[in-house]
N, C-alpha and C. Protein backbone atom coordinates (compact mmCIF):
# COMPACT_ATOMS: atom_id res chain seq x y z
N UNK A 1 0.85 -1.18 0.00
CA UNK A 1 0.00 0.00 0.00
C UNK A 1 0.89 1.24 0.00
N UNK A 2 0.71 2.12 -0.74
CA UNK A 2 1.50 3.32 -1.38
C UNK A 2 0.82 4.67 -0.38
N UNK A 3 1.42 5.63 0.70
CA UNK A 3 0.70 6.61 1.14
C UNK A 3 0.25 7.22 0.30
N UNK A 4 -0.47 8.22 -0.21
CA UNK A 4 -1.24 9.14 -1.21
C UNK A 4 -0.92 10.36 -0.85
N UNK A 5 -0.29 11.74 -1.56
CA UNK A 5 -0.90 12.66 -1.45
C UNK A 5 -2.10 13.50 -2.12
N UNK A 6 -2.71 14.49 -1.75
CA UNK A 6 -3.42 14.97 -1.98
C UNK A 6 -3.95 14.62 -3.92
N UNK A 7 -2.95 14.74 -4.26
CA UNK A 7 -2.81 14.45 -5.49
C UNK A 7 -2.80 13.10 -5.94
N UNK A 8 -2.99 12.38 -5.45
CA UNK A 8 -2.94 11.09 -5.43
C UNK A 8 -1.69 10.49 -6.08
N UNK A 9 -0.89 10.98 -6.12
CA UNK A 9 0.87 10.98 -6.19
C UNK A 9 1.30 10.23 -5.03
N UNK A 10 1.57 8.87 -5.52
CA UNK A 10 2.44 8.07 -4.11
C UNK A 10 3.76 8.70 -3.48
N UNK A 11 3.74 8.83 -2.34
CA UNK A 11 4.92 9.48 -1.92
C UNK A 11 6.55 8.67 -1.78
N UNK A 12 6.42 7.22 -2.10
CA UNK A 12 6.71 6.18 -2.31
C UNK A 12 6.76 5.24 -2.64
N UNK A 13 7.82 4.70 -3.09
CA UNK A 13 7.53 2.94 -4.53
C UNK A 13 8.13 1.70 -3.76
N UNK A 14 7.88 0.95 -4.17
CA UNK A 14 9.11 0.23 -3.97
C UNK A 14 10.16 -0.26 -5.56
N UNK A 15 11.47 -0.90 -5.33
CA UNK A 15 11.95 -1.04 -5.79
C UNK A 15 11.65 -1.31 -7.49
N UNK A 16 10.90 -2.22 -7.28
CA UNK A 16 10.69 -2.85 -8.39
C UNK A 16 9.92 -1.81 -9.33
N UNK A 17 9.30 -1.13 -8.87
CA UNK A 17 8.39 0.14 -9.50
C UNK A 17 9.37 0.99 -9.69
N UNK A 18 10.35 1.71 -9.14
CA UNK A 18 11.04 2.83 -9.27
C UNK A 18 11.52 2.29 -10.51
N UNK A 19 12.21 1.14 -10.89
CA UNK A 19 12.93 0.82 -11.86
C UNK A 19 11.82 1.06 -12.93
N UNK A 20 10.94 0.84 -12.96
CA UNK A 20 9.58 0.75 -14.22
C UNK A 20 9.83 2.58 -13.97
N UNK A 21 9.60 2.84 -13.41
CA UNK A 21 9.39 4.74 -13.57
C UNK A 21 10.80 5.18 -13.88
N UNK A 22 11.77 4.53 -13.68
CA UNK A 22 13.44 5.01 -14.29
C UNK A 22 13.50 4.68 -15.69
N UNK A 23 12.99 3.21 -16.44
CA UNK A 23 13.39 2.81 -17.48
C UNK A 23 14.48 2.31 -17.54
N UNK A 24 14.25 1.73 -16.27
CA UNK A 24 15.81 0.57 -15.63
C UNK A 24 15.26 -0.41 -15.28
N UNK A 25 16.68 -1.95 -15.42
CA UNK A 25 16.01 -3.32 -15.25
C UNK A 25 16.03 -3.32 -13.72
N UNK A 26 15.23 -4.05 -13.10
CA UNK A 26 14.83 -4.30 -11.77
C UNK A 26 16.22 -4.77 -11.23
N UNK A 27 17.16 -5.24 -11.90
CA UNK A 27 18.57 -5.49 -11.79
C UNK A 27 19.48 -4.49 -10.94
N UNK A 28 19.47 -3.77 -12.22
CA UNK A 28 20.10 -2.35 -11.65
C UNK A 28 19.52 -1.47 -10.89
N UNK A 29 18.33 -1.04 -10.45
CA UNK A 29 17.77 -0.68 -9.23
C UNK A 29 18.22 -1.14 -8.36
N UNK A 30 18.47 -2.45 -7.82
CA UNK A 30 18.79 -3.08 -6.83
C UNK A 30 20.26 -2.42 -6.53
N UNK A 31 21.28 -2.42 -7.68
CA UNK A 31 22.35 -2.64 -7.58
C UNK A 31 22.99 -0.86 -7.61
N UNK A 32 22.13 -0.14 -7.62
CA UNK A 32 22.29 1.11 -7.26
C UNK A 32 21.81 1.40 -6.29
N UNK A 33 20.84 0.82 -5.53
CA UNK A 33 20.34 1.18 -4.17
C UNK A 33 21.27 0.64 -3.38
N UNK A 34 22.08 -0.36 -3.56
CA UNK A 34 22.80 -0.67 -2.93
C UNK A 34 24.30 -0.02 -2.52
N UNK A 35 24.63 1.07 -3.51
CA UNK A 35 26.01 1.79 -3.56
C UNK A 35 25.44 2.76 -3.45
N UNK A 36 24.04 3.51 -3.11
CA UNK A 36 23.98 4.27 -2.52
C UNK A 36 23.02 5.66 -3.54
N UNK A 37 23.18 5.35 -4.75
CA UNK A 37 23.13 6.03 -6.25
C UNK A 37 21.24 6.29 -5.93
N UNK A 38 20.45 5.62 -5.71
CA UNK A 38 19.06 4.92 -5.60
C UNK A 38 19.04 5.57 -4.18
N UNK A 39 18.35 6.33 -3.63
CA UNK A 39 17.83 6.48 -1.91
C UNK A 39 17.21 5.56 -1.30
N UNK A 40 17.52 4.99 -0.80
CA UNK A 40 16.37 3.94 -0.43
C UNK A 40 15.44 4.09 1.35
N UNK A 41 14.48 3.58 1.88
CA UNK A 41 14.00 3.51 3.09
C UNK A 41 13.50 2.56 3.68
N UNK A 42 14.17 1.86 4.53
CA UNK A 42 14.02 0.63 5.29
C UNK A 42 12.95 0.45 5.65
N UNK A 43 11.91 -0.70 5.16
CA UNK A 43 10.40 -0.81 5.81
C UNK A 43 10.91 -2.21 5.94
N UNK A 44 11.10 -2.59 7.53
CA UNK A 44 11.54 -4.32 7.93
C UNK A 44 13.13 -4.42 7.43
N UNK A 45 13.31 -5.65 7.72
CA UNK A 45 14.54 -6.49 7.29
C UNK A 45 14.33 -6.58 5.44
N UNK A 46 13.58 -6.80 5.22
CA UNK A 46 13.64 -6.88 3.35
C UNK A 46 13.31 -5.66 2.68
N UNK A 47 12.13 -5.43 2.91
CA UNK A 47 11.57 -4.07 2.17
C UNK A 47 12.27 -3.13 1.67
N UNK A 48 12.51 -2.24 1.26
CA UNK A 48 13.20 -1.25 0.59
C UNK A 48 12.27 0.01 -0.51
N UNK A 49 11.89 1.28 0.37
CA UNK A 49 10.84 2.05 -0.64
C UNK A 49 11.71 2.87 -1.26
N UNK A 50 11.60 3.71 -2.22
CA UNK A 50 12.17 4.54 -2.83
C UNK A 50 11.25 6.06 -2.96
N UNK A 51 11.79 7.00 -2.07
CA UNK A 51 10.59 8.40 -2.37
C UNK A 51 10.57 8.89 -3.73
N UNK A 52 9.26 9.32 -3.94
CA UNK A 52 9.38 9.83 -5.14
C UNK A 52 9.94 11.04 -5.84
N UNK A 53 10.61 11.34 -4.56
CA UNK A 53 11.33 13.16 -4.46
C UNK A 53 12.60 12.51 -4.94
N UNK A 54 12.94 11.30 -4.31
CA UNK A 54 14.20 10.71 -4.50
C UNK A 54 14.37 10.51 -6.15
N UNK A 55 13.55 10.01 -7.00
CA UNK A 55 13.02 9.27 -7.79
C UNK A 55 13.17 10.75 -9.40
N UNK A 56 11.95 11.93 -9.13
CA UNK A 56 12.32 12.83 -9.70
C UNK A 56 13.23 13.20 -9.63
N UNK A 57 14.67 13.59 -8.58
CA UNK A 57 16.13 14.33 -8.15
C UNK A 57 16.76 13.41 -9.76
N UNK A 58 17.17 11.93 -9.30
CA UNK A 58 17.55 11.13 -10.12
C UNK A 58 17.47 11.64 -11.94
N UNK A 59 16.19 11.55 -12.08
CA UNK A 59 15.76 11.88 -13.75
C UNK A 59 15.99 13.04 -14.12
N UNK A 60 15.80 14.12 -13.13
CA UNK A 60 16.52 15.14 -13.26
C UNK A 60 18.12 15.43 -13.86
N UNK A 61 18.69 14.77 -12.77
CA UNK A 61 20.61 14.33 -12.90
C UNK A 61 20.67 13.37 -13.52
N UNK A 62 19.98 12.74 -14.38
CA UNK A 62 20.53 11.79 -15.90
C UNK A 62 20.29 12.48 -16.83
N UNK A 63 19.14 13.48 -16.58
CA UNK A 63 18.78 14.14 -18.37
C UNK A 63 20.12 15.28 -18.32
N UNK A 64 20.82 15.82 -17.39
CA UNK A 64 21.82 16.83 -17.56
C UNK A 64 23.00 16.11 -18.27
């Protein structure tokens, strides 16, 4: 379950989605969240969300 804002704009993904909204393989999501490149936010021992502030910053600093 994704919080909502007002806008009904999730304020958070998880992994596997950020990569679908990057136009990256679920591969490399992983493997950039992991070096740090990807923001990530600990929900449990597995989980891993990605904000979507985090998410726009990113697409931002690839299109430059």
């Amino acid at each position: 379950m994704h919080k909502q804002t007002d806008s009904s704009k999730p304020l958070a993904v998880g992994l596997q989605e950020a990569a679908r909204l990057l136009g990256i393989s679920k591969s490399l999501a992983y493997k950039l969240a992991a070096t740090g490149e990807i923001p990530t936010i600990a929900m449990g021992e597995r989980r891993k969300i990605v904000p979507m502030a985090a998410i726009e910053k990113l697409v931002a600093k690839w299109e430059d």
